[in-house]
C-alpha atoms as a PDB file:
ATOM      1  CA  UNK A   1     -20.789 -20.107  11.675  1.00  0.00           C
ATOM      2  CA  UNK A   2     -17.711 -19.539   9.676  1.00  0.00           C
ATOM      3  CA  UNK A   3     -17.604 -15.448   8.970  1.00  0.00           C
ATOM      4  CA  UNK A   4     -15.549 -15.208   5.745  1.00  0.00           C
ATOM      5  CA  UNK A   5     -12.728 -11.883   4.959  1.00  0.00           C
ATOM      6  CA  UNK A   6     -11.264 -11.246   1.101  1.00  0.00           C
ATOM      7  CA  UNK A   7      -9.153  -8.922  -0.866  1.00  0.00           C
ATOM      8  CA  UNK A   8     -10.495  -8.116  -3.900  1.00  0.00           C
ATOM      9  CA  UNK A   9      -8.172  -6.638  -6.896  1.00  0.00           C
ATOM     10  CA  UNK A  10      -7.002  -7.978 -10.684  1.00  0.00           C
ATOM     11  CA  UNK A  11      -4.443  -9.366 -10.556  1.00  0.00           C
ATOM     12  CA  UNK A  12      -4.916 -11.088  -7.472  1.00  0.00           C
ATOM     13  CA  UNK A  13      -3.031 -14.134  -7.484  1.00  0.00           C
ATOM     14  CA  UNK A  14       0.234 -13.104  -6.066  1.00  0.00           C
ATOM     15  CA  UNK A  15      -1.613 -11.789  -2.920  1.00  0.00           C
ATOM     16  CA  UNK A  16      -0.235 -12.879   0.540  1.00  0.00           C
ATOM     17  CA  UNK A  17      -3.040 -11.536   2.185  1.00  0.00           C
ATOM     18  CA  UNK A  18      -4.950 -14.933   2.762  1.00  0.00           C
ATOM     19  CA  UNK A  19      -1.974 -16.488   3.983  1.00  0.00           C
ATOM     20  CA  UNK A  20      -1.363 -13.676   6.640  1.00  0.00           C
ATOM     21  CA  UNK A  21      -5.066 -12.876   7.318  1.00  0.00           C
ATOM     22  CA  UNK A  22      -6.118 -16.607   7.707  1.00  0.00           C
ATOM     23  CA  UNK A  23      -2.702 -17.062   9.811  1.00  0.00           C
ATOM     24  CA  UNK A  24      -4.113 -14.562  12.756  1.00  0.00           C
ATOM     25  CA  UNK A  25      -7.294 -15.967  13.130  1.00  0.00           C
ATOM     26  CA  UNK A  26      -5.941 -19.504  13.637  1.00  0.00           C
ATOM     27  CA  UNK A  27      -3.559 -17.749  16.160  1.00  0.00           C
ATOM     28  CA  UNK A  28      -6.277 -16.231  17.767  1.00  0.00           C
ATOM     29  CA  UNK A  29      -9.509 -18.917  17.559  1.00  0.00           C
ATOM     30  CA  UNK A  30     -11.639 -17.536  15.508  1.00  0.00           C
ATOM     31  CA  UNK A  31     -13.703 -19.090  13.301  1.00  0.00           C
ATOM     32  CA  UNK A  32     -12.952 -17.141  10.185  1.00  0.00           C
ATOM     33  CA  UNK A  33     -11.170 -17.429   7.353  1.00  0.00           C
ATOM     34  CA  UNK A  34      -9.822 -14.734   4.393  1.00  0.00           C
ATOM     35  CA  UNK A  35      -9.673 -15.262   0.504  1.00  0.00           C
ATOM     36  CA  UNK A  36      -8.564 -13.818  -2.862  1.00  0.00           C
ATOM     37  CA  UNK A  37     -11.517 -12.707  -5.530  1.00  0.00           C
ATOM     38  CA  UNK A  38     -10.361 -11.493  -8.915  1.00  0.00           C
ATOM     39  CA  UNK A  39     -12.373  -8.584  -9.479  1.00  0.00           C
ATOM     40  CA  UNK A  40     -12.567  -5.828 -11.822  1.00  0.00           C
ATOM     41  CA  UNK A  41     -13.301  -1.870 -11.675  1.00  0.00           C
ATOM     42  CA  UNK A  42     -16.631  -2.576 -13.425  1.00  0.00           C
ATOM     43  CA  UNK A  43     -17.732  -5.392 -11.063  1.00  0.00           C
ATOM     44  CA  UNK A  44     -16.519  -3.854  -7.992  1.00  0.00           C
ATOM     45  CA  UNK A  45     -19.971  -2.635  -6.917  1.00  0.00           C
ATOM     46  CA  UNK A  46     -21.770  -6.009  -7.230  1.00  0.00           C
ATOM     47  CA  UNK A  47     -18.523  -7.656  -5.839  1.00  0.00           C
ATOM     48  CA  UNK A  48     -18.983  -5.594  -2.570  1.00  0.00           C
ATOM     49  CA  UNK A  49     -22.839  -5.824  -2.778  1.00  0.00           C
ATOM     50  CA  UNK A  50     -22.850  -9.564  -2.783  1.00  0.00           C
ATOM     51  CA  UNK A  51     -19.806  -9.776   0.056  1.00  0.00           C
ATOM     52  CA  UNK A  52     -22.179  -7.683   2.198  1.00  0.00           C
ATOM     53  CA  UNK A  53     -25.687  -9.763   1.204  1.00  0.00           C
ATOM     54  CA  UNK A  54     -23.960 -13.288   2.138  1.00  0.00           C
ATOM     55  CA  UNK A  55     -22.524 -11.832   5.847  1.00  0.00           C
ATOM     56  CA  UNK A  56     -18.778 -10.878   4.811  1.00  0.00           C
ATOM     57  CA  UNK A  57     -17.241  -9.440   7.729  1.00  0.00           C
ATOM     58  CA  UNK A  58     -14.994  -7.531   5.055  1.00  0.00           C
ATOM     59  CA  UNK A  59     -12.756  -6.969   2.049  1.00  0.00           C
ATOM     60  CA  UNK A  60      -9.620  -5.145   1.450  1.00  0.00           C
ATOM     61  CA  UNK A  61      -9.013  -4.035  -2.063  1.00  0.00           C
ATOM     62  CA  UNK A  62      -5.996  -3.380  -3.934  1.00  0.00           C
ATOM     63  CA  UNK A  63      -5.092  -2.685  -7.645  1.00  0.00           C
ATOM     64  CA  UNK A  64      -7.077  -1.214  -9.483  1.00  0.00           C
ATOM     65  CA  UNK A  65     -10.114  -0.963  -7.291  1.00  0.00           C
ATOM     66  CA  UNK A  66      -8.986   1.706  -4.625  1.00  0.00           C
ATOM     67  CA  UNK A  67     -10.018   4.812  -6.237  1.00  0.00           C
ATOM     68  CA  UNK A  68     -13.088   3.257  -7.826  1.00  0.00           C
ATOM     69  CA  UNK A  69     -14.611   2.049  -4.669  1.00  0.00           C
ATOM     70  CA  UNK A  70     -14.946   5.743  -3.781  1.00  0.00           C
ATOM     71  CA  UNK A  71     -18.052   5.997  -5.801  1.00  0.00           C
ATOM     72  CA  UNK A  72     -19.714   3.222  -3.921  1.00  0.00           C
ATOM     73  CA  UNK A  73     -18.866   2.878  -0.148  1.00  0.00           C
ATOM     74  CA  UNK A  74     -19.205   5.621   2.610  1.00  0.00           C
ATOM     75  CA  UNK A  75     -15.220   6.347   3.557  1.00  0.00           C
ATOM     76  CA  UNK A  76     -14.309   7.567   6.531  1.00  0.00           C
ATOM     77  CA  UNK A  77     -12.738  11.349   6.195  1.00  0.00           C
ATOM     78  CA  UNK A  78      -9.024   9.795   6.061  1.00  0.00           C
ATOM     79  CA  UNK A  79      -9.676   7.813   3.016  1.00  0.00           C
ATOM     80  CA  UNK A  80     -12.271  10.689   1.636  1.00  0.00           C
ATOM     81  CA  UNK A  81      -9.398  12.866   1.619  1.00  0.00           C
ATOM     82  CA  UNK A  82      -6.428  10.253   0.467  1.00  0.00           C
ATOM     83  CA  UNK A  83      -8.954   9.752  -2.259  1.00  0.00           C
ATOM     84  CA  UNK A  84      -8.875   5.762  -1.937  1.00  0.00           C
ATOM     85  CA  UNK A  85     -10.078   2.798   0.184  1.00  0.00           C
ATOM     86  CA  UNK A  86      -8.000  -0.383   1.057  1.00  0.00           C
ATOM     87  CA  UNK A  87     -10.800  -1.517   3.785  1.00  0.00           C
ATOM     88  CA  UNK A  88     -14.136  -1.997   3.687  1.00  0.00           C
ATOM     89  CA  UNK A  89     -16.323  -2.718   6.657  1.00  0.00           C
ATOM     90  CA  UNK A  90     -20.208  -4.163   6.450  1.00  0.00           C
ATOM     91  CA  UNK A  91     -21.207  -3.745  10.025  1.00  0.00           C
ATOM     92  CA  UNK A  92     -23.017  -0.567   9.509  1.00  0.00           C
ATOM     93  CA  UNK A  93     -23.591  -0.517   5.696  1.00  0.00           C
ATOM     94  CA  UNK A  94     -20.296  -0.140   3.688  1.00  0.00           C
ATOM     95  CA  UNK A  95     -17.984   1.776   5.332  1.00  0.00           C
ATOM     96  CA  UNK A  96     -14.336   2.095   3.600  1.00  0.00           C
ATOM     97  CA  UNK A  97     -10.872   3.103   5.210  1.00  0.00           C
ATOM     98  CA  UNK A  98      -7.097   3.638   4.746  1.00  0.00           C
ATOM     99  CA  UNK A  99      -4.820   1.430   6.181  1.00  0.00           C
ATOM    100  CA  UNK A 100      -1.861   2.072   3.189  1.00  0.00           C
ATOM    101  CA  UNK A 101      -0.083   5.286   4.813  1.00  0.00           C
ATOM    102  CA  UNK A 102       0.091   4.007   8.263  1.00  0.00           C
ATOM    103  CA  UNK A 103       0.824   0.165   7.348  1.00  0.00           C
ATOM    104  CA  UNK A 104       4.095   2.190   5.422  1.00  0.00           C
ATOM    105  CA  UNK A 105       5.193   4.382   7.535  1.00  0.00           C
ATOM    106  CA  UNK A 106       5.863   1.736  10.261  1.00  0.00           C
ATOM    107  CA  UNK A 107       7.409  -0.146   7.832  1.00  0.00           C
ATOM    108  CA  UNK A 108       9.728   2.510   7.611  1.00  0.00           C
ATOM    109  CA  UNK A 109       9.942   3.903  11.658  1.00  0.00           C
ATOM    110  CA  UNK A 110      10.707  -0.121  12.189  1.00  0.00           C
ATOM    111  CA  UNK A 111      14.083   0.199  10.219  1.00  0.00           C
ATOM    112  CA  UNK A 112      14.880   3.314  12.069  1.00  0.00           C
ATOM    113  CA  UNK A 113      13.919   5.715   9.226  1.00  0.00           C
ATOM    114  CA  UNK A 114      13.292   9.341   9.726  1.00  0.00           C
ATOM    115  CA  UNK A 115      10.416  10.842   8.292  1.00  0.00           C
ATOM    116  CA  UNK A 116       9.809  13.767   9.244  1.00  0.00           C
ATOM    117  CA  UNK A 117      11.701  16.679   7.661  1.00  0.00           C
ATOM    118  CA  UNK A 118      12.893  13.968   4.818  1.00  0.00           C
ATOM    119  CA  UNK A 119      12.291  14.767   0.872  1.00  0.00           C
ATOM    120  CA  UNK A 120      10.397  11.684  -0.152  1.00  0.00           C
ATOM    121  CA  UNK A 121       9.760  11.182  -3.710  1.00  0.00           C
ATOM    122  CA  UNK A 122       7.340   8.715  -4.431  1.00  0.00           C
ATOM    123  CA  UNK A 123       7.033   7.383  -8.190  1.00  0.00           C
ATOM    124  CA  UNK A 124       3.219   6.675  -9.322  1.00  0.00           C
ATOM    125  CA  UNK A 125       0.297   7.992  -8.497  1.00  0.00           C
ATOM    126  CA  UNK A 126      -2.023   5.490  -7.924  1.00  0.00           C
ATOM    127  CA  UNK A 127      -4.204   4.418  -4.619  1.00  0.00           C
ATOM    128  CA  UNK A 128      -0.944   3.648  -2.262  1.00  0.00           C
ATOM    129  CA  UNK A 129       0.606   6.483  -3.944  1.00  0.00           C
ATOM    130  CA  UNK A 130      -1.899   8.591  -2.420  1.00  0.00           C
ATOM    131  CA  UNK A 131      -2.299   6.966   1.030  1.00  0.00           C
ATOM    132  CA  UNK A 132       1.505   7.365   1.741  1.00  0.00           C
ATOM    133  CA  UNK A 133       1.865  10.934   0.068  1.00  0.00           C
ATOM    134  CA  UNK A 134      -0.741  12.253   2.725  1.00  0.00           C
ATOM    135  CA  UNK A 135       0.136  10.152   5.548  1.00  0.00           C
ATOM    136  CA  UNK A 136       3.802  11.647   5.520  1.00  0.00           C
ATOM    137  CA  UNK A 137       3.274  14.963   4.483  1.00  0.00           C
ATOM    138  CA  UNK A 138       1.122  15.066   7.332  1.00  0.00           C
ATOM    139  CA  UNK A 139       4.082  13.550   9.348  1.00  0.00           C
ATOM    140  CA  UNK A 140       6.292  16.699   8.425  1.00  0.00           C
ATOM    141  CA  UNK A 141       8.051  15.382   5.100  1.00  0.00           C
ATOM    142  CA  UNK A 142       8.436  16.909   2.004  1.00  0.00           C
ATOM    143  CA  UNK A 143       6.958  15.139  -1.001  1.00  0.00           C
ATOM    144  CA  UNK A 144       7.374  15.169  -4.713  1.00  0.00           C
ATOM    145  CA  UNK A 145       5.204  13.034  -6.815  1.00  0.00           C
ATOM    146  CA  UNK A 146       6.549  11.782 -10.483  1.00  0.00           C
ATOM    147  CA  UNK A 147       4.509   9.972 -12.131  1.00  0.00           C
ATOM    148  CA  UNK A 148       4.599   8.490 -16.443  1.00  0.00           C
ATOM    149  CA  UNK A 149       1.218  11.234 -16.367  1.00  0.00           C
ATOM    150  CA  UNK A 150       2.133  14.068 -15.203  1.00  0.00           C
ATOM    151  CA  UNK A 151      -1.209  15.600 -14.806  1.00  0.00           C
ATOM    152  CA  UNK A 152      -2.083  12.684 -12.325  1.00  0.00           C
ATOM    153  CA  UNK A 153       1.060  13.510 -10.124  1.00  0.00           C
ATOM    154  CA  UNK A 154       0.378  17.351 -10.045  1.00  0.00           C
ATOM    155  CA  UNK A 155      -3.470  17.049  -8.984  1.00  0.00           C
ATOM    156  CA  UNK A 156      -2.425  14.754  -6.320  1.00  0.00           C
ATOM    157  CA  UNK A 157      -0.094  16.991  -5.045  1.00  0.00           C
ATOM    158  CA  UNK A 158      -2.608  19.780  -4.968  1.00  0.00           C
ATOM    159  CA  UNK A 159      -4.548  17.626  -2.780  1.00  0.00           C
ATOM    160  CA  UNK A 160      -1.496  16.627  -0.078  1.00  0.00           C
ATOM    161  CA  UNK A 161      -0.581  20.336  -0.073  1.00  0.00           C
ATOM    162  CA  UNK A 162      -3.806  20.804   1.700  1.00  0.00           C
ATOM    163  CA  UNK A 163      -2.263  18.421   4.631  1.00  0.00           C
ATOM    164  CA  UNK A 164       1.695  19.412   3.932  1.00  0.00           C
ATOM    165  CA  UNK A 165       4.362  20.506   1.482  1.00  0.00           C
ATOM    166  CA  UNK A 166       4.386  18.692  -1.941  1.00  0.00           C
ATOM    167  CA  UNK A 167       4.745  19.292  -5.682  1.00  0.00           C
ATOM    168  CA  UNK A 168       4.087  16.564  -8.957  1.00  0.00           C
ATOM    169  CA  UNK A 169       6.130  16.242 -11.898  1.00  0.00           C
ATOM    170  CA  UNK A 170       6.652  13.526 -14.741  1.00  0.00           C
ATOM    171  CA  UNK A 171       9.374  11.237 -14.971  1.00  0.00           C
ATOM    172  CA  UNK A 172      12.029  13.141 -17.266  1.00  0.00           C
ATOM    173  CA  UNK A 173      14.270  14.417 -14.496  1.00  0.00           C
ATOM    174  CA  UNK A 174      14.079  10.900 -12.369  1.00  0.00           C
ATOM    175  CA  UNK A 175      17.500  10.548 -11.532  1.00  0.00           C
ATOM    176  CA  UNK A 176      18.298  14.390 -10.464  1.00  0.00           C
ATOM    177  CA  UNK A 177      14.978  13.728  -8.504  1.00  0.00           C
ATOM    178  CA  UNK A 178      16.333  10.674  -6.591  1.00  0.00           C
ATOM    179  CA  UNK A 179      19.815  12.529  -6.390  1.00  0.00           C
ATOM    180  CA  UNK A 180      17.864  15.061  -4.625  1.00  0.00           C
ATOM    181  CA  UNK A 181      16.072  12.848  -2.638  1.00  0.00           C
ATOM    182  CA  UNK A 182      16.389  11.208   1.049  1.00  0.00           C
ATOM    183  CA  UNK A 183      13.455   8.360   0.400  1.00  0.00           C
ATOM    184  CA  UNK A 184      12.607   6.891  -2.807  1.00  0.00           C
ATOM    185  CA  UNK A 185       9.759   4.971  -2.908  1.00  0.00           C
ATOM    186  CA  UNK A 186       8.247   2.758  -5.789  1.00  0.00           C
ATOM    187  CA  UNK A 187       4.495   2.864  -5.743  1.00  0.00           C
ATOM    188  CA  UNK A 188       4.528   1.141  -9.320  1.00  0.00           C
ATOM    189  CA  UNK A 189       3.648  -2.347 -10.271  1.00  0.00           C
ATOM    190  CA  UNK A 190       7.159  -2.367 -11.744  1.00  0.00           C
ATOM    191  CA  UNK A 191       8.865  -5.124 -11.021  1.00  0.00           C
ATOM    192  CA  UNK A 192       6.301  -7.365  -9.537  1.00  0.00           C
ATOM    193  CA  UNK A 193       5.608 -11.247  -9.903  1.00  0.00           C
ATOM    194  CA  UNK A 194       5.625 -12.390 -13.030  1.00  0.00           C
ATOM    195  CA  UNK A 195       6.985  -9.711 -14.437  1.00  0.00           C
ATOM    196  CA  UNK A 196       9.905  -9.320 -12.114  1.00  0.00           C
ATOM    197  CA  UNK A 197      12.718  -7.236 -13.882  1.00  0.00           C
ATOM    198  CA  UNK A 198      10.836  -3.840 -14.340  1.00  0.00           C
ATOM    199  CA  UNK A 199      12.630  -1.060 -12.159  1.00  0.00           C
ATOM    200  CA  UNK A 200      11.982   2.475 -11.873  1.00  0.00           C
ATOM    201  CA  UNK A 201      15.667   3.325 -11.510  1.00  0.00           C
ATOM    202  CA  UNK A 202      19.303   1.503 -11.618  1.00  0.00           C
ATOM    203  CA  UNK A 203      22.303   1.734  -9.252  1.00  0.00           C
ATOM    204  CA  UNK A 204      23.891   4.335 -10.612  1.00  0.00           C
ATOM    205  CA  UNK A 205      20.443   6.715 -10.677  1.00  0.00           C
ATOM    206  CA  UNK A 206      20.769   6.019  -7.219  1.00  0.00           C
ATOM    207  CA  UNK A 207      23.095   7.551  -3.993  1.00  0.00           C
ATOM    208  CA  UNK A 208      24.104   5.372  -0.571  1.00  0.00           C
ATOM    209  CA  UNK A 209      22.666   8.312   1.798  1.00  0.00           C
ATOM    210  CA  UNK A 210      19.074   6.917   0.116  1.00  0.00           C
ATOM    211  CA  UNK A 211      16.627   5.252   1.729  1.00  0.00           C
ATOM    212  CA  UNK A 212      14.812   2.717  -1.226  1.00  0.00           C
ATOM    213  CA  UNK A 213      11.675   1.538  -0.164  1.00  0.00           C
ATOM    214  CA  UNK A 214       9.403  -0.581  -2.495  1.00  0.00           C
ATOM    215  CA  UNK A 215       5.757  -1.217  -1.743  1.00  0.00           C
ATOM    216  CA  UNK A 216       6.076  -4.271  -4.175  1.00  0.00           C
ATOM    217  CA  UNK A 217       6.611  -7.761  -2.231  1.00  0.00           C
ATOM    218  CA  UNK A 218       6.187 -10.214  -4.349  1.00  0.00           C
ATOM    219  CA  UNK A 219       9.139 -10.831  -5.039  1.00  0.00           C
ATOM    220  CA  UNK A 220      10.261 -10.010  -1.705  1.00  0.00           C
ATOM    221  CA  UNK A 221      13.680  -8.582  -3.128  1.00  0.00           C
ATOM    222  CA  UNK A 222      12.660  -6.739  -6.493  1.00  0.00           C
ATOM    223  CA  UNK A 223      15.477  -5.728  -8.838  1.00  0.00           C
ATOM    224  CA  UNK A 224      15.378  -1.837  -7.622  1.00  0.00           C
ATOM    225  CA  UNK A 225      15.941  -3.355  -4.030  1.00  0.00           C
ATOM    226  CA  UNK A 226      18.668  -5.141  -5.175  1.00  0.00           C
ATOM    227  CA  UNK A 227      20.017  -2.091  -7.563  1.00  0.00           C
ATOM    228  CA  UNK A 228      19.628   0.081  -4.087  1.00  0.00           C
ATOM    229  CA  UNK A 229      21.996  -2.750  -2.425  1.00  0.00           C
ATOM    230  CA  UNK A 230      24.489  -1.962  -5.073  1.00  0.00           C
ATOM    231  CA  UNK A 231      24.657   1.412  -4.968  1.00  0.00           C
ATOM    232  CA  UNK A 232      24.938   1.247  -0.853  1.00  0.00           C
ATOM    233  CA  UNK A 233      21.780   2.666  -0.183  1.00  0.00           C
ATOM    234  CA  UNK A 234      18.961   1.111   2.249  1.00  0.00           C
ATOM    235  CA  UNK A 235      16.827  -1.454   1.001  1.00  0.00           C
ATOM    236  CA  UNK A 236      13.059  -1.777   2.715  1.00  0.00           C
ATOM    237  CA  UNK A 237      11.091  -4.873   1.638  1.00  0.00           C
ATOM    238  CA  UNK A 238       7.188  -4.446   0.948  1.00  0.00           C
ATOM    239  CA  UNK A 239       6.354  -7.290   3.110  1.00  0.00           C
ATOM    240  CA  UNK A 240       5.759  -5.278   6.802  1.00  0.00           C
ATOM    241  CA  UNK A 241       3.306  -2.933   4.953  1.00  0.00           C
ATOM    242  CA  UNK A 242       1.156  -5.567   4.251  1.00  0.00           C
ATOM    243  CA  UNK A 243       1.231  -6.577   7.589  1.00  0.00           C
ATOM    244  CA  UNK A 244       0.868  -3.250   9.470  1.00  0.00           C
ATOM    245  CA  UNK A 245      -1.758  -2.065   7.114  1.00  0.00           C
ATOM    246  CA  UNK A 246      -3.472  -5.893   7.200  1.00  0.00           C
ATOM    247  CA  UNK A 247      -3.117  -5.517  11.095  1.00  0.00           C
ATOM    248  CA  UNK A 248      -5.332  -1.841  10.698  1.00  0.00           C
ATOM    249  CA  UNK A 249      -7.557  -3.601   9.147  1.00  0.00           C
ATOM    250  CA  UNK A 250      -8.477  -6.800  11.257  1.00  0.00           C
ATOM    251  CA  UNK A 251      -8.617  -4.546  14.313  1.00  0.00           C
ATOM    252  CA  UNK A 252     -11.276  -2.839  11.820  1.00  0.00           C
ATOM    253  CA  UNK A 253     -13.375  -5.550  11.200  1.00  0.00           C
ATOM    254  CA  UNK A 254     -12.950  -7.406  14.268  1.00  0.00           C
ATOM    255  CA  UNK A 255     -11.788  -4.996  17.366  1.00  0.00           C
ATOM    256  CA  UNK A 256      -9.431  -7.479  18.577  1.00  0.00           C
ATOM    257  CA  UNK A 257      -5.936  -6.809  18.547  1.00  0.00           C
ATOM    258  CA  UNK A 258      -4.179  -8.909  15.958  1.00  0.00           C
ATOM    259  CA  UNK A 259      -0.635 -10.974  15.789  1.00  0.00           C
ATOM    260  CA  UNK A 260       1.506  -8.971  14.135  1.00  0.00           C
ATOM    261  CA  UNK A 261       4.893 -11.900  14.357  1.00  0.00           C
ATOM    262  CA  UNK A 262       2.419 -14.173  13.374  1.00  0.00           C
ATOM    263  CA  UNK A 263       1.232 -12.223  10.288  1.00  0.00           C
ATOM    264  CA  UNK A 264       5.158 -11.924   9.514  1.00  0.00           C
ATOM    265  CA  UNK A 265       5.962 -14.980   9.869  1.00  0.00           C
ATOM    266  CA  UNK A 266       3.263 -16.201   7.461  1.00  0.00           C
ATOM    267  CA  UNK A 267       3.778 -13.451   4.921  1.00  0.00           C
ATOM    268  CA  UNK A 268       7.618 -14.895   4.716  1.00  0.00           C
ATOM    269  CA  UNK A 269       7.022 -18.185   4.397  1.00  0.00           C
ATOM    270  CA  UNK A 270       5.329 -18.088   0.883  1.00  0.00           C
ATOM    271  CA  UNK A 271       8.459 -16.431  -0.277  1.00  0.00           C
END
């Protein structure tokens, strides 16, 4: 019997997730496969309800359900603290994880960038906001939040200070805050598919010493990754923290160890 994976979120059609998801089990044998559901904050409950009542084996969720599904799943203490789930598991009931922080900071370790002691300033304040604030405060960086709210940036701070050093601000000082600033990271929607020339910041807000990382991959190159290419600083693509925190998840759901090339590889080629 055919045991079937999703992502749920809204928007959802840009997702690579099936391709990369349904990639590794082919790889690997299994008879599985992964899809995309357009779901809303409001259905999210009967969305996960019904995923566990016809035998998913499990979902990952992305905008704007992370927070929400808080309220309805039992998280584990990593995403109780981050204060959002990516995963959710339905082997014993509905259990929900973070995958985010982990799936970005090997995106980052891969290209040989140091976190640790690093000022990272991360712009939003949203569910993968919050998974990478705590995962690399935690891994000995110092964090500032800005966010269009500034409310939202400074209570997330509050609760990454309990795991490291950060502090939340708006947006009004953006460019002394990237000038200030070793790793910028844009945990917007800003500049994704369709809407693809949004940017957070412009070549000359930006220094060549920076590291620009943008969790966005669809398109693969947004325009502030190719406005950090102008200014000389280092451009990291979205695409390996889908994979790395897709990879946390299968091993999740399905204890097997999955292909990471493989998930690459078909992440790439719907670019």
């Amino acid at each position: 019997m055919n045991t079937v994976f999703g992502v749920f979120g809204d928007p959802i059609a840009h997702s690579k997730s099936p391709d990369m998801h349904n990639a590794a089990f082919r790889e690997l044998g299994m008879n599985c496969t992964y899809h995309a559901f357009r779901v809303s904050p409001e259905n999210l409950k009967d969305a996960l309800l019904g995923a566990k009542a016809m035998g998913f084996g499990g979902v990952n969720l992305t905008v704007p359900l992370k927070q929400e599904a808080l309220k309805i799943v039992d998280a584990d203490p990593l995403a109780e603290g981050i204060g959002a789930v990516n995963t959710v598991d339905f082997k014993d009931g509905m259990v929900g994880y973070n995958t985010d922080g982990l799936g970005a900071k090997r995106s980052l370790e891969e290209k040989g960038v140091k976190i640790k002691g690093s000022n990272v300033l991360i712009v939003g304040a949203g569910g993968a906001s919050r998974a990478i604030a705590f995962q690399f405060a935690k891994d000995g960086a110092d964090i500032t939040i800005a966010n269009r709210t500034e409310e939202k940036a400074i209570e997330l701070a509050a609760g990454v200070s309990k795991v490291g050093n950060a502090k939340g601000c708006g947006l009004e000082n953006l460019k002394q805050l990237i000038a200030d600033s070793d790793i910028l990271i844009n945990c917007t929607t800003l500049g994704m598919h369709p809407k693809t020339e949004g940017t957070i910041a412009r070549a000359e807000d930006m220094h060549s010493e920076l590291t620009v990382f943008d969790i966005v991959y669809n398109p693969l190159e947004t325009t502030l990754l190719k406005e950090a290419k102008k200014a000389g600083a280092k451009a990291v693509t979205g695409e390996m923290m889908l994979v790395y925190q897709g990879a946390e998840a299968f091993k999740i759901w399905t204890g097997v160890e999955p292909p990471i090339e493989v998930m690459k590889k078909a992440v790439l080629e719907g670019f």
